[in-house]
C-alpha atoms as a PDB file:
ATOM      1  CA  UNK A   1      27.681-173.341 168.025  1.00  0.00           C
ATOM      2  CA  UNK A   2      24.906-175.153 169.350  1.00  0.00           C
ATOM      3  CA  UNK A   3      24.582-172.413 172.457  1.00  0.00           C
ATOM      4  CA  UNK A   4      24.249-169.700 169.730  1.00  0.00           C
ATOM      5  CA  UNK A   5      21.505-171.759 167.911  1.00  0.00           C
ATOM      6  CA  UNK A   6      19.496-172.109 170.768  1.00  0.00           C
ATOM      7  CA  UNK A   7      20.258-168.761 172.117  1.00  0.00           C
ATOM      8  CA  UNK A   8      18.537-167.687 168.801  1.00  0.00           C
ATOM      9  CA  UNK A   9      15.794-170.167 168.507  1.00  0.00           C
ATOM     10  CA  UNK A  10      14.911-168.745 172.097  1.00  0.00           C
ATOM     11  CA  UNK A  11      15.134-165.211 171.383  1.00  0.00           C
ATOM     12  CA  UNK A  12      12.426-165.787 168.326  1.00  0.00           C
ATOM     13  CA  UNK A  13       9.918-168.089 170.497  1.00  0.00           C
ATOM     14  CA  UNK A  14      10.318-165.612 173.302  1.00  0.00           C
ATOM     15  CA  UNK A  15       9.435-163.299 170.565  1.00  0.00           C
ATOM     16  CA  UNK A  16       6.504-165.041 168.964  1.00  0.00           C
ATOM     17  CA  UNK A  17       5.124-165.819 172.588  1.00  0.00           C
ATOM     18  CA  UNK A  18       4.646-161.936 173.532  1.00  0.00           C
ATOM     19  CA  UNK A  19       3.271-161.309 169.886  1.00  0.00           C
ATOM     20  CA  UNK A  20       0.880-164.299 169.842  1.00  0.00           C
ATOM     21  CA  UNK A  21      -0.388-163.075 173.295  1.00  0.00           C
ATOM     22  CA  UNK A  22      -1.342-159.472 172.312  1.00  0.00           C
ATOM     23  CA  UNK A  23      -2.334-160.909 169.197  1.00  0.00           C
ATOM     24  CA  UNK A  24      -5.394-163.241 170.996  1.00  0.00           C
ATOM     25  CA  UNK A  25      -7.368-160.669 172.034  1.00  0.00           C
ATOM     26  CA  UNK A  26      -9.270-159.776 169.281  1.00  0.00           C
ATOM     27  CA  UNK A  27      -8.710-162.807 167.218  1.00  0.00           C
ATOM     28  CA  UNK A  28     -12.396-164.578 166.277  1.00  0.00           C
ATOM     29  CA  UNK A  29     -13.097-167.466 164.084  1.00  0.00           C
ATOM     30  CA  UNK A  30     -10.530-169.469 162.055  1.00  0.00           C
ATOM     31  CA  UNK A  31      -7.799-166.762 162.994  1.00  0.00           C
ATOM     32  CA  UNK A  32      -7.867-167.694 166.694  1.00  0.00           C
ATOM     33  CA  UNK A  33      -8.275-171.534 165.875  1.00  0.00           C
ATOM     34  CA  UNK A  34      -5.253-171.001 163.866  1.00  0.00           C
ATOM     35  CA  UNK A  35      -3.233-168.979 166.916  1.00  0.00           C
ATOM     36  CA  UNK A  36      -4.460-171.586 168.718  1.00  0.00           C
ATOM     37  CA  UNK A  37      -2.725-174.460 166.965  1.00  0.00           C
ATOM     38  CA  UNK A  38       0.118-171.955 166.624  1.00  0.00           C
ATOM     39  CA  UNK A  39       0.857-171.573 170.536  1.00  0.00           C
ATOM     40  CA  UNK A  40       0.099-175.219 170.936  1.00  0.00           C
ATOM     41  CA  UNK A  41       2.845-176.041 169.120  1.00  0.00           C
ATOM     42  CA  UNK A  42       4.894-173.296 170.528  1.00  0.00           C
ATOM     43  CA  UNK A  43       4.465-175.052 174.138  1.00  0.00           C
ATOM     44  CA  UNK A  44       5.412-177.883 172.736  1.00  0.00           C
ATOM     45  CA  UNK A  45       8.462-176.317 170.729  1.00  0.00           C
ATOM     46  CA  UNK A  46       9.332-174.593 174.179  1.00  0.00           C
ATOM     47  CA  UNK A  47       9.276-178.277 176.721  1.00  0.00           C
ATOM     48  CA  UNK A  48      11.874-179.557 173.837  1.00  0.00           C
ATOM     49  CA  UNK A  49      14.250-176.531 173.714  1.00  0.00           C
ATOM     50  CA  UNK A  50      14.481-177.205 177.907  1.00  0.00           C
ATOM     51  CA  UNK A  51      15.370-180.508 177.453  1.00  0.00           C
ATOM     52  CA  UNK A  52      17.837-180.153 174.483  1.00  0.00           C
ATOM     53  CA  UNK A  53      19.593-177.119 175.787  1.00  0.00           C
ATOM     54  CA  UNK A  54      19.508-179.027 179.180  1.00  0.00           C
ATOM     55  CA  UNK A  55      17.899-177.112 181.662  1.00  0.00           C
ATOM     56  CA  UNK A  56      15.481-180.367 182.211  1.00  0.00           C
ATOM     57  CA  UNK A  57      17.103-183.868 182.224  1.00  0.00           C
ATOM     58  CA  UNK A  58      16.703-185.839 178.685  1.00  0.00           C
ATOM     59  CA  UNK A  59      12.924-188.154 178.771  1.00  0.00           C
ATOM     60  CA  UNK A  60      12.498-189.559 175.906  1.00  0.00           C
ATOM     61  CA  UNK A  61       8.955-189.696 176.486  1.00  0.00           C
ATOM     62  CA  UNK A  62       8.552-185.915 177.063  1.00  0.00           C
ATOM     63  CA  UNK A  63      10.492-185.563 173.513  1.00  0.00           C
ATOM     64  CA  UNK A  64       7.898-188.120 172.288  1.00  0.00           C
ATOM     65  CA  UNK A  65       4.988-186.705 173.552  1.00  0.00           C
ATOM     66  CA  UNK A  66       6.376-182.770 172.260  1.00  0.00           C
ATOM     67  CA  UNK A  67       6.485-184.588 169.220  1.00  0.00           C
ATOM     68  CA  UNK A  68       3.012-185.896 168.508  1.00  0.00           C
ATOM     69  CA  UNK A  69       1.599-182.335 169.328  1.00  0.00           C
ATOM     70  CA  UNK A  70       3.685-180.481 166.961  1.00  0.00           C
ATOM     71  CA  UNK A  71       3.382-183.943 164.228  1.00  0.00           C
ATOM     72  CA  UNK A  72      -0.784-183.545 165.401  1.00  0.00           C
ATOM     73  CA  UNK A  73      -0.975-179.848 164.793  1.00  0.00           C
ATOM     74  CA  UNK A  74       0.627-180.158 161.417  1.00  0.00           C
ATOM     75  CA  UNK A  75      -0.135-180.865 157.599  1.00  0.00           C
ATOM     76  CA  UNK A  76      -3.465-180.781 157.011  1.00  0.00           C
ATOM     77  CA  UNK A  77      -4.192-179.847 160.213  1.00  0.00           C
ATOM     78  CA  UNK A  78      -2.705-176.450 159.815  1.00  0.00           C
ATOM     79  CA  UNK A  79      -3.468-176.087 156.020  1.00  0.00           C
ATOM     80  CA  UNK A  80      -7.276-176.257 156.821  1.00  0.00           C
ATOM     81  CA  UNK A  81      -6.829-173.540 159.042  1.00  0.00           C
ATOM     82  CA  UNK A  82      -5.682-170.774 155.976  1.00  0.00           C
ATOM     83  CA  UNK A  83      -8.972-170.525 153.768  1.00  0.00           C
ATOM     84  CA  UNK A  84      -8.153-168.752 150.885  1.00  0.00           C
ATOM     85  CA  UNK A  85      -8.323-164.967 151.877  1.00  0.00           C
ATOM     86  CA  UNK A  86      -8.614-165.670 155.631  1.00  0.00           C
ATOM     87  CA  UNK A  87      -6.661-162.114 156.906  1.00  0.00           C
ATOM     88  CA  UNK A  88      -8.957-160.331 158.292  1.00  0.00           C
ATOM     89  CA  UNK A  89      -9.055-158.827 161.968  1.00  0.00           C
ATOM     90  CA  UNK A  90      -5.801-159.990 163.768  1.00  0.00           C
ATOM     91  CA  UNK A  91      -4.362-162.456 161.149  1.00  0.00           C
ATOM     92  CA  UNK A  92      -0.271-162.103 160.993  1.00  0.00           C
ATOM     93  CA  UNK A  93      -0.698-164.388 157.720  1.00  0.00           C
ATOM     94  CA  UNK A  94       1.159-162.581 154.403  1.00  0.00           C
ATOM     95  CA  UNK A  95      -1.463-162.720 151.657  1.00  0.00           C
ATOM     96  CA  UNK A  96       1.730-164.780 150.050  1.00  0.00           C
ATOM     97  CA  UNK A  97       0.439-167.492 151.354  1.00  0.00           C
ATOM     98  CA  UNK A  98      -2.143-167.765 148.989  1.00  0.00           C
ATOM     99  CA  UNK A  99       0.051-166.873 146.081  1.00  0.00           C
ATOM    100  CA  UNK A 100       2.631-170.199 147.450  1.00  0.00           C
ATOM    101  CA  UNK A 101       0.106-172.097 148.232  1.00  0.00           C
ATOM    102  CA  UNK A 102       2.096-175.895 147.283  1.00  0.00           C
ATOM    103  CA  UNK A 103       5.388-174.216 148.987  1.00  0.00           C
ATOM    104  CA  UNK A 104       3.439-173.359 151.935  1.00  0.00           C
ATOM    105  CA  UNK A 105       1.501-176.678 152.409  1.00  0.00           C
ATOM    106  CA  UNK A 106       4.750-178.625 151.374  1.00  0.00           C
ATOM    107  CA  UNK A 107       6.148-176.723 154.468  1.00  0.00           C
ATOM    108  CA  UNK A 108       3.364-178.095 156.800  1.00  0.00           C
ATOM    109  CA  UNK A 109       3.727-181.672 155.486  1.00  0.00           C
ATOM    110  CA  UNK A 110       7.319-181.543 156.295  1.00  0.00           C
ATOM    111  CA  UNK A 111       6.740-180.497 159.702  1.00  0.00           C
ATOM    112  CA  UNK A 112       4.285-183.405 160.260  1.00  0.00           C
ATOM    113  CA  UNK A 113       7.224-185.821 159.005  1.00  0.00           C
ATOM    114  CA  UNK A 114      10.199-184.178 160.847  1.00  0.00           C
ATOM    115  CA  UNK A 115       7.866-184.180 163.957  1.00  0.00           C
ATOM    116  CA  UNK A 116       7.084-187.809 162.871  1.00  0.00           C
ATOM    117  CA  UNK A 117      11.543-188.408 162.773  1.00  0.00           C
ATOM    118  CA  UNK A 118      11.619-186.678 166.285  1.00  0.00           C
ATOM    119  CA  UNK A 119       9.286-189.354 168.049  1.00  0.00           C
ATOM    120  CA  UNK A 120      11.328-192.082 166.572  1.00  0.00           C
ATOM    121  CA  UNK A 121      14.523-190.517 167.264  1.00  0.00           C
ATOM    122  CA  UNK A 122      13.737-189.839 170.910  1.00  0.00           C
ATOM    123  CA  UNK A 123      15.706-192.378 172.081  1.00  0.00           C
ATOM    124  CA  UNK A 124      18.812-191.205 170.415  1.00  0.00           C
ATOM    125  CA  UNK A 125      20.114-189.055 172.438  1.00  0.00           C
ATOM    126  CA  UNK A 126      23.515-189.895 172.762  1.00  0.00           C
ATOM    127  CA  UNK A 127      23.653-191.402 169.310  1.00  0.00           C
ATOM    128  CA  UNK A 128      26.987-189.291 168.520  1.00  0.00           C
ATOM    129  CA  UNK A 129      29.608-187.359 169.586  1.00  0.00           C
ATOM    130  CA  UNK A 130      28.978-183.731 170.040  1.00  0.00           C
ATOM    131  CA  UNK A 131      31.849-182.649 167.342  1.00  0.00           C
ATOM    132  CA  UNK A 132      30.197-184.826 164.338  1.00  0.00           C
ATOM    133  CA  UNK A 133      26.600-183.696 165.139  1.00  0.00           C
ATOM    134  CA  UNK A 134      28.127-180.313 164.885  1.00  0.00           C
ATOM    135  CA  UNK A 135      29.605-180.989 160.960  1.00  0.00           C
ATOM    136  CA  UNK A 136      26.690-183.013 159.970  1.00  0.00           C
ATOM    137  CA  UNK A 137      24.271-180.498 161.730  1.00  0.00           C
ATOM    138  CA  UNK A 138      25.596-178.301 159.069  1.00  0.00           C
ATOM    139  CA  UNK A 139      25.686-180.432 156.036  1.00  0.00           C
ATOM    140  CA  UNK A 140      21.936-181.392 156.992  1.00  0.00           C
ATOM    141  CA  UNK A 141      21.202-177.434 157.101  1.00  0.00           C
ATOM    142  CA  UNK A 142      23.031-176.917 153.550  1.00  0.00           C
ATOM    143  CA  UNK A 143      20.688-180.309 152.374  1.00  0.00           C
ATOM    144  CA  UNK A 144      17.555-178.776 153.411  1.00  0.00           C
ATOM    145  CA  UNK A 145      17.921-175.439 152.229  1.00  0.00           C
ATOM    146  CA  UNK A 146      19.290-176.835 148.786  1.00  0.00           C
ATOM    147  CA  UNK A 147      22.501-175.583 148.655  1.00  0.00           C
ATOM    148  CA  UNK A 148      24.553-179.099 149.946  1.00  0.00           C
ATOM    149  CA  UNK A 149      27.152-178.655 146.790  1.00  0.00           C
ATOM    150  CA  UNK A 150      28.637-181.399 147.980  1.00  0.00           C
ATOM    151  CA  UNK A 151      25.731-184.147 147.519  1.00  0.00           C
ATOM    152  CA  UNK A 152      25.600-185.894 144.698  1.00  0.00           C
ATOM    153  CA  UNK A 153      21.855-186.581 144.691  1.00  0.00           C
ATOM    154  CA  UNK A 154      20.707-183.216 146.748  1.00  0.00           C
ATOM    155  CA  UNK A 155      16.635-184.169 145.912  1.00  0.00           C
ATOM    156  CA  UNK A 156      17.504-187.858 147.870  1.00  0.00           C
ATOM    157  CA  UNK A 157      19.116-185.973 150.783  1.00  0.00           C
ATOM    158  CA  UNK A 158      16.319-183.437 151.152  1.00  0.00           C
ATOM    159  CA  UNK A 159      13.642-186.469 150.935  1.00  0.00           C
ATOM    160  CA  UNK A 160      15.840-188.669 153.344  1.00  0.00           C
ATOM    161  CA  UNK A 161      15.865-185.280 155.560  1.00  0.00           C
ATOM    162  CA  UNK A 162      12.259-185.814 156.278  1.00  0.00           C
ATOM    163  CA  UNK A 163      11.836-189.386 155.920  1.00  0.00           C
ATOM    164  CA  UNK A 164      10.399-190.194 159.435  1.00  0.00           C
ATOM    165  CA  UNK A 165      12.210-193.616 159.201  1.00  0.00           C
ATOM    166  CA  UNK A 166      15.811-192.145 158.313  1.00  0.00           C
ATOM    167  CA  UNK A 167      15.332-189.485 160.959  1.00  0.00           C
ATOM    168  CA  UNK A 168      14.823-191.830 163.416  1.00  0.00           C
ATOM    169  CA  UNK A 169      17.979-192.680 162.730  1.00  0.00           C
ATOM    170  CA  UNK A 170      19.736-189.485 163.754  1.00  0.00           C
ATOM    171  CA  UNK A 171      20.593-188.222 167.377  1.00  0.00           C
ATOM    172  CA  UNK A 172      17.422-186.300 168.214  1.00  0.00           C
ATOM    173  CA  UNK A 173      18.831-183.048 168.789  1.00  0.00           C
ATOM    174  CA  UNK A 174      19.658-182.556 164.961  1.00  0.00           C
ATOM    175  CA  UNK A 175      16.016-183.319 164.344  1.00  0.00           C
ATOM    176  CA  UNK A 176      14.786-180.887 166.415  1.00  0.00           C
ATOM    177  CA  UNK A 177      16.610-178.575 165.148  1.00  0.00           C
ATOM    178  CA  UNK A 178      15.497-179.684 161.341  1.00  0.00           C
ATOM    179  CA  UNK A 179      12.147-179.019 163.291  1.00  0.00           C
ATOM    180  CA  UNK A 180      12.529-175.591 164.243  1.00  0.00           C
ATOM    181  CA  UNK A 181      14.409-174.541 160.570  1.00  0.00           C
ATOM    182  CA  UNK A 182      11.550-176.145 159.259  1.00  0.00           C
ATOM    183  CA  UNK A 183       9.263-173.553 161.611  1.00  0.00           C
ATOM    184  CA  UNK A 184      11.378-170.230 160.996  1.00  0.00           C
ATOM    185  CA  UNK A 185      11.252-171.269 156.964  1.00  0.00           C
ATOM    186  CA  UNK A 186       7.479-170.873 157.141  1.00  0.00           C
ATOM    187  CA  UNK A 187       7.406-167.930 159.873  1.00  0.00           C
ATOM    188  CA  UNK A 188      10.027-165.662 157.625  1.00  0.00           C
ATOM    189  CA  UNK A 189       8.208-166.056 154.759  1.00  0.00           C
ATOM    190  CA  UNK A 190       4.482-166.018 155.771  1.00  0.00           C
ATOM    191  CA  UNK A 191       4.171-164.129 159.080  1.00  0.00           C
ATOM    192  CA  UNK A 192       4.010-160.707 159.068  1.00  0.00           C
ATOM    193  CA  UNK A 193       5.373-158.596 161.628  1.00  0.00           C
ATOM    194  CA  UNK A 194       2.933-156.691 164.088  1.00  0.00           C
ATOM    195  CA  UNK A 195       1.911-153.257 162.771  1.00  0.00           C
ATOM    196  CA  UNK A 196       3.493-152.192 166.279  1.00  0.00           C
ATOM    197  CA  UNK A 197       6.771-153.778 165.755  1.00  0.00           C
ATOM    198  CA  UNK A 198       7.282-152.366 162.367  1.00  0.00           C
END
C-alpha cells in the first residue's frame, strides 16, 4: 500500500515539476514569486519522498530541515502571495480561490502545522510497526477528509491531526504523508491544468 502511495505521490510531483518548469518562463511579478515558493517546496517535498520511500538512508535532520522549508513557505507566507485577482499571464491559480478564500488559507495554515508535526516527528522513524501505520494511516486519511465514521469527536481528531505537538507523536512517515494529502487537497481544487494538457 505504501509503494502505491508513493508511486502516486511521485507520478504527480514528477508531474508538477515539468509543468512548473514550462510554466517559469513567462511568469513576472507575484506569479513567479509564487512558483517560486511553489518549487521550493517541491524540492523539499522531493529530498523527503527519497528518504521515506528509501532510496536515501533515514536523517532525521534532512527530514527536519525538508520540514522548516515547506513549514517556512507556508501560511501566510503563501497566502500573501494570491492578491485578490492575481491570474494574469502564466498563473495556474482557479479564480476559486478567491471565491474559498477561508478554505484555501485554512489549507495553508495546516500545511505550516503538519510541516511544524514533521520536524518534531523526525525522530520517529521506527515509532511502529509497518502493519499498524498501515490501519492507522488510513483512519488518519478518513479523519482528515471528515469522513472517520468511526470517531466519536471527528472535529478533535481533525484538530489533533495538525496539532504540531500530537504529530510529533506519530512515526514520521504518516506525517508526511498528512503533508502531501494536505498538498494534493489544495492542488485539486485550486490549480488548474495547463491549457496544453487539457
Amino acid at each position: 500500500m505504501i509503494k502505491i502511495i508513493t508511486a502516486i505521490v511521485l507520478v504527480f510531483i514528477t508531474s508538477i515539476s515539468s509543468q512548473l518548469v514550462m510554466a517559469h518562463g513567462g511568469a513576472t511579478g507575484v506569479v513567479k514569486e509564487r512558483m517560486d515558493l511553489m518549487d521550493n517546496m517541491k524540492d523539499a517535498v522531493k529530498q523527503l519522498k527519497a528518504i521515506f520511500k528509501g532510496d536515501v538512508k533515514y536523517n532525521p535532520e534532512t527530514v527536519k530541515q525538508s520540514a522548516l522549508v515547506i513549514q517556512d513557505h507556508s501560511a501566510a507566507a503563501m497566502t500573501k502571495l494570491f492578491p485578490h485577482g492575481s491570474l494574469k499571464g502564466h498563473s495556474e491559480a482557479k479564480p476559486i480561490i478567491w471565491q474559498e478564500w477561508d478554505r484555501f488559507k485554512q489549507l495553508a495554515d495546516d500545511q505550516e502545522k503538519i510541516a511544524q508535526g514533521l520536524y518534531n516527528s523526525a525522530d520517529n522513524q521506527d515509532a511502529t510497526p509497518q502493519g499498524n501505520m498501515m490501519e492507522s494511516g488510513a483512519m488518519m486519511g478518513q479523519s482528515m477528509m471528515g469522513s472517520g465514521s468511526m470517531m466519536s469527536n471527528n472535529k478533535q481528531t481533525q484538530q489533533n491531526m495538525t496539532d504540531p505537538e500530537h504529530l510529533g507523536t506519530m512515526p514520521s512517515n504518516m506525517v508526511f504523508k498528512l503533508l502531501t494529502e494536505n498538498c494534493s487537497s489544495c492542488h485539486t481544487r485550486y490549480r488548474k491544468e495547463k491549457e496544453n494538457d487539457m
